[in-house]
Protein backbone atom coordinates (compact mmCIF):
# COMPACT_ATOMS: atom_id res chain seq x y z
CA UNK A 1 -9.77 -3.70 5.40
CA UNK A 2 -13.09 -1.86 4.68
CA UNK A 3 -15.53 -2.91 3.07
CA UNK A 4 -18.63 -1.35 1.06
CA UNK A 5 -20.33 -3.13 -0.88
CA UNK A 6 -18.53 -3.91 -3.76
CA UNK A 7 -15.39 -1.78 -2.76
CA UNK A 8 -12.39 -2.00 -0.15
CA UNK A 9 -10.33 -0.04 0.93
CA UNK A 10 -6.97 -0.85 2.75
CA UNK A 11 -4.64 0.97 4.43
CA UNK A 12 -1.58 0.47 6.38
CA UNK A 13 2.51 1.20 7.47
CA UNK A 14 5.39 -0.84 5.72
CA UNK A 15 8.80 -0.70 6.96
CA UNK A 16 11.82 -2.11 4.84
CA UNK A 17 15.65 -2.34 5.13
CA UNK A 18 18.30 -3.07 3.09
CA UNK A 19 20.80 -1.97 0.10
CA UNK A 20 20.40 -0.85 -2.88
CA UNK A 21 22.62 -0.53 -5.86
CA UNK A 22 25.46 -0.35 -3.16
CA UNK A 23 23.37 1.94 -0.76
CA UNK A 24 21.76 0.78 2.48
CA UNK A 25 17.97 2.33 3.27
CA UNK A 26 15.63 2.35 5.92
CA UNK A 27 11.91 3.28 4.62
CA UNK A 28 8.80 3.61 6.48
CA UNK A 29 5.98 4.53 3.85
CA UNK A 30 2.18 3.95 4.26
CA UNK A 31 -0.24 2.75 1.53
CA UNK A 32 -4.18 3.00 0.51
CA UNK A 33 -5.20 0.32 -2.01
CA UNK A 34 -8.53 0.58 -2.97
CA UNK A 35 -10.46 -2.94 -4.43
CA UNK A 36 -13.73 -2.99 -6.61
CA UNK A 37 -15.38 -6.65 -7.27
CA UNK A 38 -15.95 -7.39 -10.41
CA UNK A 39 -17.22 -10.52 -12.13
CA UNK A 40 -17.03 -12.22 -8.65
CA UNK A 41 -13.44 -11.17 -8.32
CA UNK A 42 -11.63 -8.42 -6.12
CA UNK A 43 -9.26 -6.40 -8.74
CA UNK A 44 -7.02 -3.10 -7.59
CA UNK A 45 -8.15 -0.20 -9.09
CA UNK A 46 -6.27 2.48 -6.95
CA UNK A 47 -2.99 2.01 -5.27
CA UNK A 48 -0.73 4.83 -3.56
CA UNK A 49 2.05 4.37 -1.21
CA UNK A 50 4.09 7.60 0.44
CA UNK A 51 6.95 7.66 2.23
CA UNK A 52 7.19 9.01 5.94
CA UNK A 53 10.07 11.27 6.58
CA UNK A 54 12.21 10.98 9.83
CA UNK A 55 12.64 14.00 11.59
């Protein structure tokens, strides 16, 4: 995490397994989700995830 000020930014790699409607899967995706604190509380404003494609 990053902070500045009264913004954050995070960013990272997720990996999940497992089967959907019948059909296994095997993602790798990163995500940015970006914070602003307001009122004395951190809310998201801006979230993204992609996926990462196996070669």
């Amino acid at each position: 995490m990053r902070v500045y000020g009264d913004a954050a930014v995070v960013t990272g790699r997720w990996a999940s397994k497992g089967t959907r409607k019948g059909k296994t899967f095997d993602d790798n995706e990163r995500y940015t989700t970006v914070y602003v604190k307001r009122d004395g509380r951190w809310q998201i404003v801006s979230d993204h995830t992609s996926r990462i494609v196996q070669k």
